[in-house]
PDB file of N, CA and C in Angstrom:
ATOM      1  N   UNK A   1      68.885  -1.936  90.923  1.00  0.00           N
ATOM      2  CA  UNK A   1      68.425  -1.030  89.895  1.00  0.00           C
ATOM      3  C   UNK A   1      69.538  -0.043  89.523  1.00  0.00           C
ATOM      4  N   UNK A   2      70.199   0.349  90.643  1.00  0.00           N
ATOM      5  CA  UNK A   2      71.282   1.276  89.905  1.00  0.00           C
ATOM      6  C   UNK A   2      72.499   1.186  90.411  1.00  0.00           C
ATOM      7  N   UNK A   3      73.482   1.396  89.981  1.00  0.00           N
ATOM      8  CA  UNK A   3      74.821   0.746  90.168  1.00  0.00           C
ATOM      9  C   UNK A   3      75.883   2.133  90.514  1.00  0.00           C
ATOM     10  N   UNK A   4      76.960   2.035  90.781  1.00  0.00           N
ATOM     11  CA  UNK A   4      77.972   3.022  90.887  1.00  0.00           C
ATOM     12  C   UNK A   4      78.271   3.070  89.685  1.00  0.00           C
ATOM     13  N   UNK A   5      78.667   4.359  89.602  1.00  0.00           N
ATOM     14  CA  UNK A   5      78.838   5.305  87.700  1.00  0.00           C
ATOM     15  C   UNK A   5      80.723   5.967  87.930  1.00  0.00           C
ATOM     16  N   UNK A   6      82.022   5.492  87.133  1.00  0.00           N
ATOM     17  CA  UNK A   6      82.565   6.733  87.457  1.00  0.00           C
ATOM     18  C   UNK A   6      82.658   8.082  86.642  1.00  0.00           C
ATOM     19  N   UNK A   7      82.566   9.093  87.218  1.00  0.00           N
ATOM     20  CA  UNK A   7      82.395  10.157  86.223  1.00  0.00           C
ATOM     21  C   UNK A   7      83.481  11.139  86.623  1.00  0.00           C
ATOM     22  N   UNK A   8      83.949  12.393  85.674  1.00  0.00           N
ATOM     23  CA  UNK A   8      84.589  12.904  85.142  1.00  0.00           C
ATOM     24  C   UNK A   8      84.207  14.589  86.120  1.00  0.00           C
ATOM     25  N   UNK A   9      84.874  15.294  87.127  1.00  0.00           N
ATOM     26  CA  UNK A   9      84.630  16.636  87.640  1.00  0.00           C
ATOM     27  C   UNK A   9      84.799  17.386  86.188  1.00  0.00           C
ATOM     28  N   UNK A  10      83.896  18.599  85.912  1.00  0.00           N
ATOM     29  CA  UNK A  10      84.037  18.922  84.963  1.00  0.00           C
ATOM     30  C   UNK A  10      84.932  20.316  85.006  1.00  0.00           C
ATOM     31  N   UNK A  11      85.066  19.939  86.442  1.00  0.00           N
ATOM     32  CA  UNK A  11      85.933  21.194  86.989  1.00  0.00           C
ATOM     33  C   UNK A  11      87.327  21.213  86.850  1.00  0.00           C
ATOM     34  N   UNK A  12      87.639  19.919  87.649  1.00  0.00           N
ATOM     35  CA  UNK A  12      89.120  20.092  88.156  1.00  0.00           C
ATOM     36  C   UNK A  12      89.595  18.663  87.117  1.00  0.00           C
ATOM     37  N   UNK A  13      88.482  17.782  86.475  1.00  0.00           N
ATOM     38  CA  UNK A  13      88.703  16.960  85.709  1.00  0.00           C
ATOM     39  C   UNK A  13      89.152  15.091  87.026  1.00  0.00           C
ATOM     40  N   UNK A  14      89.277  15.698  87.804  1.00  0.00           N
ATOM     41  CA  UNK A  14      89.300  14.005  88.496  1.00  0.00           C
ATOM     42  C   UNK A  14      88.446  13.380  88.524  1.00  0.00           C
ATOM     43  N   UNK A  15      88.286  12.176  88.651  1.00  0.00           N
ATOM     44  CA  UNK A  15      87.019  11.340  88.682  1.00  0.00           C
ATOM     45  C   UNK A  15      86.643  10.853  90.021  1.00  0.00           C
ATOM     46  N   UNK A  16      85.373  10.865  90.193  1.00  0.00           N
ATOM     47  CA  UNK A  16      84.726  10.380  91.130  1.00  0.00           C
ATOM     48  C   UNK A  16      83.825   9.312  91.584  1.00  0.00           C
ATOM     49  N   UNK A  17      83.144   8.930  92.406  1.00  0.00           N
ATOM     50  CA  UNK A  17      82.278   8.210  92.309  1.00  0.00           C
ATOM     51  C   UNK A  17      80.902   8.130  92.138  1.00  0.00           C
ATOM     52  N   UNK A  18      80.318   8.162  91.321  1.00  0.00           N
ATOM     53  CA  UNK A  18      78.641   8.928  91.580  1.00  0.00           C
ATOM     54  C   UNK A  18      77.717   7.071  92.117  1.00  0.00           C
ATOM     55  N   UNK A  19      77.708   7.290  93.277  1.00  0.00           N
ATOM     56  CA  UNK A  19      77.272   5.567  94.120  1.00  0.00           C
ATOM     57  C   UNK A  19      75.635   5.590  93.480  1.00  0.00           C
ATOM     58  N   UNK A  20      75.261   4.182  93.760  1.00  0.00           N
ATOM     59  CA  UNK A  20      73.907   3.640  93.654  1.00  0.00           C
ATOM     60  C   UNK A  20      72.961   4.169  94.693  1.00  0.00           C
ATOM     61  N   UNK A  21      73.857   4.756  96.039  1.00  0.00           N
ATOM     62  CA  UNK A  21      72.471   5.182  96.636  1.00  0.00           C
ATOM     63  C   UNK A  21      72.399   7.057  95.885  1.00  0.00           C
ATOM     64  N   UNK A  22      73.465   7.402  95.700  1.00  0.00           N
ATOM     65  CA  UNK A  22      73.618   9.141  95.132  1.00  0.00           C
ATOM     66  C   UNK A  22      72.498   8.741  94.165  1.00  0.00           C
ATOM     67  N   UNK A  23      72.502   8.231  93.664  1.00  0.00           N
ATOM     68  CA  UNK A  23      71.559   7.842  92.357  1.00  0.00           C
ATOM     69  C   UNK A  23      70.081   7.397  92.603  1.00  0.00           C
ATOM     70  N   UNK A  24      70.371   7.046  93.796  1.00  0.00           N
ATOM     71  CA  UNK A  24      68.818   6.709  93.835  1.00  0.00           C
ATOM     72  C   UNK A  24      68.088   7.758  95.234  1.00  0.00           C
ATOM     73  N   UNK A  25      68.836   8.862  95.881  1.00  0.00           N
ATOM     74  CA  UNK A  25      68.800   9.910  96.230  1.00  0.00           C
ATOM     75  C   UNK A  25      68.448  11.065  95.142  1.00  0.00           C
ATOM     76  N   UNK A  26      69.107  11.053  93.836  1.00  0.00           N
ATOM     77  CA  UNK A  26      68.714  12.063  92.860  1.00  0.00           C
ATOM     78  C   UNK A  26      67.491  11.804  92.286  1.00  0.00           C
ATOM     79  N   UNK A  27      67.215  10.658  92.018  1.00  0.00           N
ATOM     80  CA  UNK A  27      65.980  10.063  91.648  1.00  0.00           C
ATOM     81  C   UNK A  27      64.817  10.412  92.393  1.00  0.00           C
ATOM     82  N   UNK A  28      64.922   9.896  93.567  1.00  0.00           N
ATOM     83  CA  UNK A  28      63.455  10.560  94.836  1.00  0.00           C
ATOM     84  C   UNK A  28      63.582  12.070  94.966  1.00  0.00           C
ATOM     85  N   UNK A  29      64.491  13.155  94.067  1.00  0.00           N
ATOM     86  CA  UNK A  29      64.323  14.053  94.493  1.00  0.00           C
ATOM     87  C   UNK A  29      63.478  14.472  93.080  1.00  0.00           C
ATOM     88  N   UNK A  30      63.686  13.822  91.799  1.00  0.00           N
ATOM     89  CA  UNK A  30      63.300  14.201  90.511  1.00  0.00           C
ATOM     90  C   UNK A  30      64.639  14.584  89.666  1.00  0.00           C
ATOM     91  N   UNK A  31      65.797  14.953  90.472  1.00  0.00           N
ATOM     92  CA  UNK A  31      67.215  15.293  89.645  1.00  0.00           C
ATOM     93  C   UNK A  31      66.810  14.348  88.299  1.00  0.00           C
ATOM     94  N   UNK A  32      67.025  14.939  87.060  1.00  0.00           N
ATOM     95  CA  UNK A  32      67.354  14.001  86.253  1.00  0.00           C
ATOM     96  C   UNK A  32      68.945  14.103  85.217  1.00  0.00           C
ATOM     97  N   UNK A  33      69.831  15.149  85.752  1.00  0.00           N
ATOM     98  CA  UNK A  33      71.450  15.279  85.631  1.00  0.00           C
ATOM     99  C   UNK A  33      72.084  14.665  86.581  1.00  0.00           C
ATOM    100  N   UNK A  34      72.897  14.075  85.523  1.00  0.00           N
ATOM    101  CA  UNK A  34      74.318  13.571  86.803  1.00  0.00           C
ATOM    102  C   UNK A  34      74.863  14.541  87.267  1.00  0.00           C
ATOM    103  N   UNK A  35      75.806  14.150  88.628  1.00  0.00           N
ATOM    104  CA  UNK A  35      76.399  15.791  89.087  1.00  0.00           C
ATOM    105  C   UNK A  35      77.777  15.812  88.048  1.00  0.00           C
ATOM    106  N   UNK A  36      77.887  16.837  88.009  1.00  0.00           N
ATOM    107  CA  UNK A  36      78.940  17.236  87.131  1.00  0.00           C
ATOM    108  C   UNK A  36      80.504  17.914  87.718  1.00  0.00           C
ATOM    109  N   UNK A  37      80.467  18.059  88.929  1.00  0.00           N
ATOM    110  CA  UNK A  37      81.513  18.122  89.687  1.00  0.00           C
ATOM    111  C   UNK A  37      81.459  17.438  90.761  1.00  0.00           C
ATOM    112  N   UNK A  38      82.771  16.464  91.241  1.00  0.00           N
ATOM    113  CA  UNK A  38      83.247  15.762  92.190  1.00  0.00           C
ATOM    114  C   UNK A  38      83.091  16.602  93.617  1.00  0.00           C
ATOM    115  N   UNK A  39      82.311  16.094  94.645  1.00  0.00           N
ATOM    116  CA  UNK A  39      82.112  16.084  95.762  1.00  0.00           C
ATOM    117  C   UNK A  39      83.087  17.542  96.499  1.00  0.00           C
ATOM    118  N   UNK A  40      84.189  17.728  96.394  1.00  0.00           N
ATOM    119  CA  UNK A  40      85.040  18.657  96.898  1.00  0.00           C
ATOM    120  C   UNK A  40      84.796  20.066  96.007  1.00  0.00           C
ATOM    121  N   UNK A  41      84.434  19.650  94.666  1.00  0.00           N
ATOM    122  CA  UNK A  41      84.418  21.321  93.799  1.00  0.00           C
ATOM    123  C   UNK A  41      82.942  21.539  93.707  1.00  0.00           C
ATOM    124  N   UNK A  42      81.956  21.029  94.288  1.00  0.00           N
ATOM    125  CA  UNK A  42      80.945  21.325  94.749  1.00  0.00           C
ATOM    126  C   UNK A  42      80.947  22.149  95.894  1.00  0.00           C
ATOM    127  N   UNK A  43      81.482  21.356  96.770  1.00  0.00           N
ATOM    128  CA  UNK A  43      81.434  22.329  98.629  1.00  0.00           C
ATOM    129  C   UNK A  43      82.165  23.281  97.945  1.00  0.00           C
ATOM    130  N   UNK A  44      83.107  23.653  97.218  1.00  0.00           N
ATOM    131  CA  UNK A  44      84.126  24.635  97.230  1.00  0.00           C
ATOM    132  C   UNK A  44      83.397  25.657  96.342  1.00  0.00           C
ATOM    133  N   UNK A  45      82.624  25.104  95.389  1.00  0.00           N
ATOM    134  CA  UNK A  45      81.720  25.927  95.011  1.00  0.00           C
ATOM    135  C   UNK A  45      80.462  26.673  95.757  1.00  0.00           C
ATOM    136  N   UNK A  46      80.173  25.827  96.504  1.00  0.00           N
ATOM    137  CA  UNK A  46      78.805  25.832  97.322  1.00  0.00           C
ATOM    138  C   UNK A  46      79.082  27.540  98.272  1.00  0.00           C
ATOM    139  N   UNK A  47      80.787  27.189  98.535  1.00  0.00           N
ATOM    140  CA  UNK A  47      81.455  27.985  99.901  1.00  0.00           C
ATOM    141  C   UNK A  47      81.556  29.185  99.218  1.00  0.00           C
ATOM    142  N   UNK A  48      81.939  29.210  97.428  1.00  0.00           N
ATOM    143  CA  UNK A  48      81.953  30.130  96.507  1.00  0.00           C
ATOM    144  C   UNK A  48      80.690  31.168  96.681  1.00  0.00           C
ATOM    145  N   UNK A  49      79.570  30.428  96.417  1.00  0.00           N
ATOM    146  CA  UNK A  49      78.085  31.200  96.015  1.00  0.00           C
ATOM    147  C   UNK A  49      77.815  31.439  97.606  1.00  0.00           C
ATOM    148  N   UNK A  50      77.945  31.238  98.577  1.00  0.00           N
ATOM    149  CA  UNK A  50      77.641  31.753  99.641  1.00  0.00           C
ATOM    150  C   UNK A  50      76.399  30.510 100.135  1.00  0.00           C
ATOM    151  N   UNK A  51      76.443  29.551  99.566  1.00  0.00           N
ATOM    152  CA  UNK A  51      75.355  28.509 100.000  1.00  0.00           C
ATOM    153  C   UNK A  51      75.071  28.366 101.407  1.00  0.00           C
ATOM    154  N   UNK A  52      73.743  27.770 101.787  1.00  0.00           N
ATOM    155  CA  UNK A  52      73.918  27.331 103.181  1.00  0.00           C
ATOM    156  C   UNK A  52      73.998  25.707 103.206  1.00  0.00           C
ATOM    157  N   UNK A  53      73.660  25.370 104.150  1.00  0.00           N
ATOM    158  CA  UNK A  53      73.382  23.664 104.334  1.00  0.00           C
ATOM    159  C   UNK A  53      72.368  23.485 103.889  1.00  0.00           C
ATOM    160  N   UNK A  54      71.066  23.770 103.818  1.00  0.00           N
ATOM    161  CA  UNK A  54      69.809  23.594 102.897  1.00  0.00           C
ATOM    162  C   UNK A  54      69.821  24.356 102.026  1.00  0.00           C
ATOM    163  N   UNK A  55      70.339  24.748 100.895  1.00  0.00           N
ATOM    164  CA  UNK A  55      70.056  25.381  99.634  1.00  0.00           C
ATOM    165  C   UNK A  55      69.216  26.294  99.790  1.00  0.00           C
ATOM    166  N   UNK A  56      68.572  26.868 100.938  1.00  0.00           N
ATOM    167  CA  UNK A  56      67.732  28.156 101.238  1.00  0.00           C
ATOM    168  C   UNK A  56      69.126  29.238 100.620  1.00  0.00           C
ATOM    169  N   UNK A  57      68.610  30.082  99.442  1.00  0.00           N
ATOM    170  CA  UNK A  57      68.926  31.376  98.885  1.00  0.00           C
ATOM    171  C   UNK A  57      70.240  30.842  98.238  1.00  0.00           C
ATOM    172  N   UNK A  58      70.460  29.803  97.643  1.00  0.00           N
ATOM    173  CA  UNK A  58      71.402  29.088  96.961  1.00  0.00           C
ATOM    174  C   UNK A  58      72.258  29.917  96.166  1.00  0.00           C
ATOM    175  N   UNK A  59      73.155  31.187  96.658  1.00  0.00           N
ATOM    176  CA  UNK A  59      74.008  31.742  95.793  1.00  0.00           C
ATOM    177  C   UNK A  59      73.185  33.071  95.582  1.00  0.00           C
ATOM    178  N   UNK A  60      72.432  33.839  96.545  1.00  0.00           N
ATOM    179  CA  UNK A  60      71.505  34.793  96.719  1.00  0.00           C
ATOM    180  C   UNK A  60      71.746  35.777  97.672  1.00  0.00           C
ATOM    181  N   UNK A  61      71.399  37.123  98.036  1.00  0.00           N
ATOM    182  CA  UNK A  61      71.287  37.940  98.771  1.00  0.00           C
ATOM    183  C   UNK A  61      69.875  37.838  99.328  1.00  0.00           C
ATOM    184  N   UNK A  62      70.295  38.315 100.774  1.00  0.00           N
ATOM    185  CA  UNK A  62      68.874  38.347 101.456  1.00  0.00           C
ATOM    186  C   UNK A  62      68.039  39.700 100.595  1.00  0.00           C
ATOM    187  N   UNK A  63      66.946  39.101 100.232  1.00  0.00           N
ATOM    188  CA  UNK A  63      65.877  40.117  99.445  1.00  0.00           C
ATOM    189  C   UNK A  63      65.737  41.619 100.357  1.00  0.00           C
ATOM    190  N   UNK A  64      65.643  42.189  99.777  1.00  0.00           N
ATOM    191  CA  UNK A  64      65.190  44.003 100.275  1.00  0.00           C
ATOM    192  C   UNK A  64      64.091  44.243 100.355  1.00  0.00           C
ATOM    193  N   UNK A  65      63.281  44.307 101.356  1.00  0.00           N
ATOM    194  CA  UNK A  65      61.741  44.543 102.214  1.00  0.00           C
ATOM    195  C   UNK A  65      61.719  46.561 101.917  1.00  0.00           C
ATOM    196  N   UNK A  66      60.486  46.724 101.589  1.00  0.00           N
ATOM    197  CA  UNK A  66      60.326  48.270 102.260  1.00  0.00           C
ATOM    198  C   UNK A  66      58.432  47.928 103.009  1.00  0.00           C
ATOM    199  N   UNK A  67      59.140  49.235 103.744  1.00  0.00           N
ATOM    200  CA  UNK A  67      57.755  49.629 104.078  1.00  0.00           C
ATOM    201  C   UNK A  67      56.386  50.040 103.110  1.00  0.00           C
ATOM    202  N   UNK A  68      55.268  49.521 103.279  1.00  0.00           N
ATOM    203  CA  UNK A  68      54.095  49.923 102.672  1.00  0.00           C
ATOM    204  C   UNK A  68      52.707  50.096 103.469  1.00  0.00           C
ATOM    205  N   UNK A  69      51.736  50.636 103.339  1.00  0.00           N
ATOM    206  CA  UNK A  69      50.832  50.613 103.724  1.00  0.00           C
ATOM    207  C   UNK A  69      49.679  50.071 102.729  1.00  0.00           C
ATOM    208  N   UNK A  70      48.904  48.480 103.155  1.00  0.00           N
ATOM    209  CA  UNK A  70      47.762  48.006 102.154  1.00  0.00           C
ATOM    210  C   UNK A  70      46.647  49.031 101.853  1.00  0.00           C
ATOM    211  N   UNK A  71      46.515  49.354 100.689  1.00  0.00           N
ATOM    212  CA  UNK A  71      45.325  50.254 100.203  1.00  0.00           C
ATOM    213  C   UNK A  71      44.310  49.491  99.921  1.00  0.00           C
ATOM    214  N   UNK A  72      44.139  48.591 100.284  1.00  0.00           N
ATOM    215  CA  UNK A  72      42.606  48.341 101.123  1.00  0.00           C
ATOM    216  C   UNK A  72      42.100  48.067 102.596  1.00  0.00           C
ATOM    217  N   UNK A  73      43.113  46.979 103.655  1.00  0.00           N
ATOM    218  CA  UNK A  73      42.336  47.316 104.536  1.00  0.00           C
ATOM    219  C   UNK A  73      43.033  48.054 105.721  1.00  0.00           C
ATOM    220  N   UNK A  74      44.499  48.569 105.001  1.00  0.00           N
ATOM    221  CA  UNK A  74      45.431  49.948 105.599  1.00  0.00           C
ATOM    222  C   UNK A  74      46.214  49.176 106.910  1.00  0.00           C
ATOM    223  N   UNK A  75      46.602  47.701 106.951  1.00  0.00           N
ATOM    224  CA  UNK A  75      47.699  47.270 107.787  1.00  0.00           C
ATOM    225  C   UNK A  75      49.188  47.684 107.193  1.00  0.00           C
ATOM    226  N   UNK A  76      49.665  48.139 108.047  1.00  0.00           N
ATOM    227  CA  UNK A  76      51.442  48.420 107.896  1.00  0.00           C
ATOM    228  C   UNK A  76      51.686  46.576 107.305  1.00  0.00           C
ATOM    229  N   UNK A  77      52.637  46.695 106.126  1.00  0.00           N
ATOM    230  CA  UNK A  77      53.090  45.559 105.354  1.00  0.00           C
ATOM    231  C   UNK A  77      54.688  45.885 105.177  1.00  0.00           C
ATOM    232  N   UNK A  78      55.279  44.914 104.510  1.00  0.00           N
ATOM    233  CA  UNK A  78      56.296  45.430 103.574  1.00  0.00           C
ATOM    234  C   UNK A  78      56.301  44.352 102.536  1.00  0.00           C
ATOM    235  N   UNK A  79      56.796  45.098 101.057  1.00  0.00           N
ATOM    236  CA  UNK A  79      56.558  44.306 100.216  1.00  0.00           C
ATOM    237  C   UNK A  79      58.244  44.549  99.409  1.00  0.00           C
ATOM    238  N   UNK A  80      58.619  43.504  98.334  1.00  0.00           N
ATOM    239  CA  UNK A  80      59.617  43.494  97.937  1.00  0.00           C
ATOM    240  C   UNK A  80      60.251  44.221  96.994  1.00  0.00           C
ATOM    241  N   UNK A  81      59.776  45.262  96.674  1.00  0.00           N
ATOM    242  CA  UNK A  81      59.614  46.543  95.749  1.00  0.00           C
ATOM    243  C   UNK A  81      59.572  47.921  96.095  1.00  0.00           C
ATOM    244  N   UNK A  82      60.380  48.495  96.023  1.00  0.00           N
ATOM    245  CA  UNK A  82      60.086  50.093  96.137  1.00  0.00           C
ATOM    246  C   UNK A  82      58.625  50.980  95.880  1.00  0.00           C
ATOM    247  N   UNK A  83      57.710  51.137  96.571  1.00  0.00           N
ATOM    248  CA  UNK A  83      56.601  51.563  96.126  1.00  0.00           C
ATOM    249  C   UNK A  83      56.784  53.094  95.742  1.00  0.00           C
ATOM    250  N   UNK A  84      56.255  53.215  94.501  1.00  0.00           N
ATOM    251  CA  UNK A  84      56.252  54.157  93.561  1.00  0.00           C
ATOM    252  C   UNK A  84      54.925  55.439  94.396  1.00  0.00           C
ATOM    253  N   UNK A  85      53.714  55.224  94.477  1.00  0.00           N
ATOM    254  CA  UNK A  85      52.968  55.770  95.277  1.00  0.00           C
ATOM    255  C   UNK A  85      52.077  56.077  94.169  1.00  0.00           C
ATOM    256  N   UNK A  86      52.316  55.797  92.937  1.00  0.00           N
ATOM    257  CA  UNK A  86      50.875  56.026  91.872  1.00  0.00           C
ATOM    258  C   UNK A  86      49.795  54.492  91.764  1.00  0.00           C
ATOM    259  N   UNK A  87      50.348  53.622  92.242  1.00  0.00           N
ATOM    260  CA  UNK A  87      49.824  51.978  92.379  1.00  0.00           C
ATOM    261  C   UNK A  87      49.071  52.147  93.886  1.00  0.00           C
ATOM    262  N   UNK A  88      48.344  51.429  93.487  1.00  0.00           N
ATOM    263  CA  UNK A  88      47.757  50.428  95.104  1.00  0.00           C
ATOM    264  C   UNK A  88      49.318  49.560  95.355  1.00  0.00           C
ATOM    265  N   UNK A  89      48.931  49.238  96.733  1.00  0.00           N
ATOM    266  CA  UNK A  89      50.077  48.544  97.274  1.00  0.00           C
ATOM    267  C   UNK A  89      48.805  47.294  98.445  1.00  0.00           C
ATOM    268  N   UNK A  90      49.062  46.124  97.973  1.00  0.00           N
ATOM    269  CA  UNK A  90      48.457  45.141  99.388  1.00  0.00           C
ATOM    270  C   UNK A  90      49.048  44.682 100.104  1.00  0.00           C
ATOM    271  N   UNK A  91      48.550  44.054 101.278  1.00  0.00           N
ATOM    272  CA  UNK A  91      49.371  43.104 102.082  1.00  0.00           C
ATOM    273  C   UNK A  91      49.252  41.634 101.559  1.00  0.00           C
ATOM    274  N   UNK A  92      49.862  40.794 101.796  1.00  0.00           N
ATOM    275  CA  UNK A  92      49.378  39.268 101.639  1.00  0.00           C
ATOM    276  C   UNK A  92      48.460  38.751 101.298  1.00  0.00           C
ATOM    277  N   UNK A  93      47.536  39.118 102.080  1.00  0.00           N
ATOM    278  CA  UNK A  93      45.739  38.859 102.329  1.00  0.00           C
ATOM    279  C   UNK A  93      45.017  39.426 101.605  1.00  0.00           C
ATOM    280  N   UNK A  94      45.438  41.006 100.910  1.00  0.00           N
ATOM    281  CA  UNK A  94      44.336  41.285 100.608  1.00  0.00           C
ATOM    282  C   UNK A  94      44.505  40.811  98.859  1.00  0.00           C
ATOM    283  N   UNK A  95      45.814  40.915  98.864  1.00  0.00           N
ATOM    284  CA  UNK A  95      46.584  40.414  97.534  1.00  0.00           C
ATOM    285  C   UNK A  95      46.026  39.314  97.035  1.00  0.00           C
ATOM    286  N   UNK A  96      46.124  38.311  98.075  1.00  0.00           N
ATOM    287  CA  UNK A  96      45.493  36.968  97.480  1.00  0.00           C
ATOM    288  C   UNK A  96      44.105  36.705  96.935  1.00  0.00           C
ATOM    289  N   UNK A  97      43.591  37.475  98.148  1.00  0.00           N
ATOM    290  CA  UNK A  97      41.973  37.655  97.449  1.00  0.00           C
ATOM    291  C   UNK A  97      41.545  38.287  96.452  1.00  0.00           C
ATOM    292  N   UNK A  98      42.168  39.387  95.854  1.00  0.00           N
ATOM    293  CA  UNK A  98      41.935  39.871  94.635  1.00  0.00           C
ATOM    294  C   UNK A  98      42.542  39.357  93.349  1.00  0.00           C
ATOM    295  N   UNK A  99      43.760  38.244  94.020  1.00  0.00           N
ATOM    296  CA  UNK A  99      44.334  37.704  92.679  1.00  0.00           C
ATOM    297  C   UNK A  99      43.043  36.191  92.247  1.00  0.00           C
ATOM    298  N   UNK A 100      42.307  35.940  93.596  1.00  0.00           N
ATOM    299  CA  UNK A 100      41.622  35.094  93.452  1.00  0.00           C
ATOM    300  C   UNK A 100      40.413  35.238  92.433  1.00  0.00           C
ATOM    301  N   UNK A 101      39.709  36.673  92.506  1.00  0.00           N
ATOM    302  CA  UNK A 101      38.981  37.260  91.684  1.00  0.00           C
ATOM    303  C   UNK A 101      39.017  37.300  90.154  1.00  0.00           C
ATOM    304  N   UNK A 102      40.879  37.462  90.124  1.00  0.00           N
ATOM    305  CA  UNK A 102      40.850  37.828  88.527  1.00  0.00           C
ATOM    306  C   UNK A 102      40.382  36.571  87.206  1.00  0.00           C
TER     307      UNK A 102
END
């Protein structure tokens, strides 16, 4: 069904190999772009954005937590926002259930 492709780094301009199984790896994932940089200006990119080995926070800072207290059933939380103190603030739980309501 699918064959080796050669294609063009759009980076550094060398060509590479994009194989029949890469292709049928992008496929079971849903990818529907070819990769567009050759194997080396990827990692070098990857090493760029601060990537890990699983794409967890792919070119990201670890998010900023504060402290809150849920104004309904008053467990210590933290949520990803600076709480202002004119809002309700929830935890997880109580969050979900009232988003369930709306």
């Amino acid at each position: 069904m699918f064959q080796d492709k050669v294609l063009a780094c759009k980076e550094c301009g060398r060509e590479f190999e994009f194989t029949a199984s890469e292709q049928e790896f992008y496929a079971e994932k849903g990818f529907t772009n070819e990769p567009g940089r050759c194997p080396e200006c990827r990692a070098a990119r990857k090493a760029r954005m601060g990537g890990s080995s699983n794409n967890s926070g792919y070119g990201r800072q670890e998010r900023q937590m504060y402290p809150a207290t849920c104004a309904s059933c008053g467990v210590e939380t933290t949520v990803p926002f600076q709480p202002r103190g004119d809002k309700p603030v929830y935890c997880r739980d109580c969050f979900s259930s009232r988003r369930s309501n709306w």
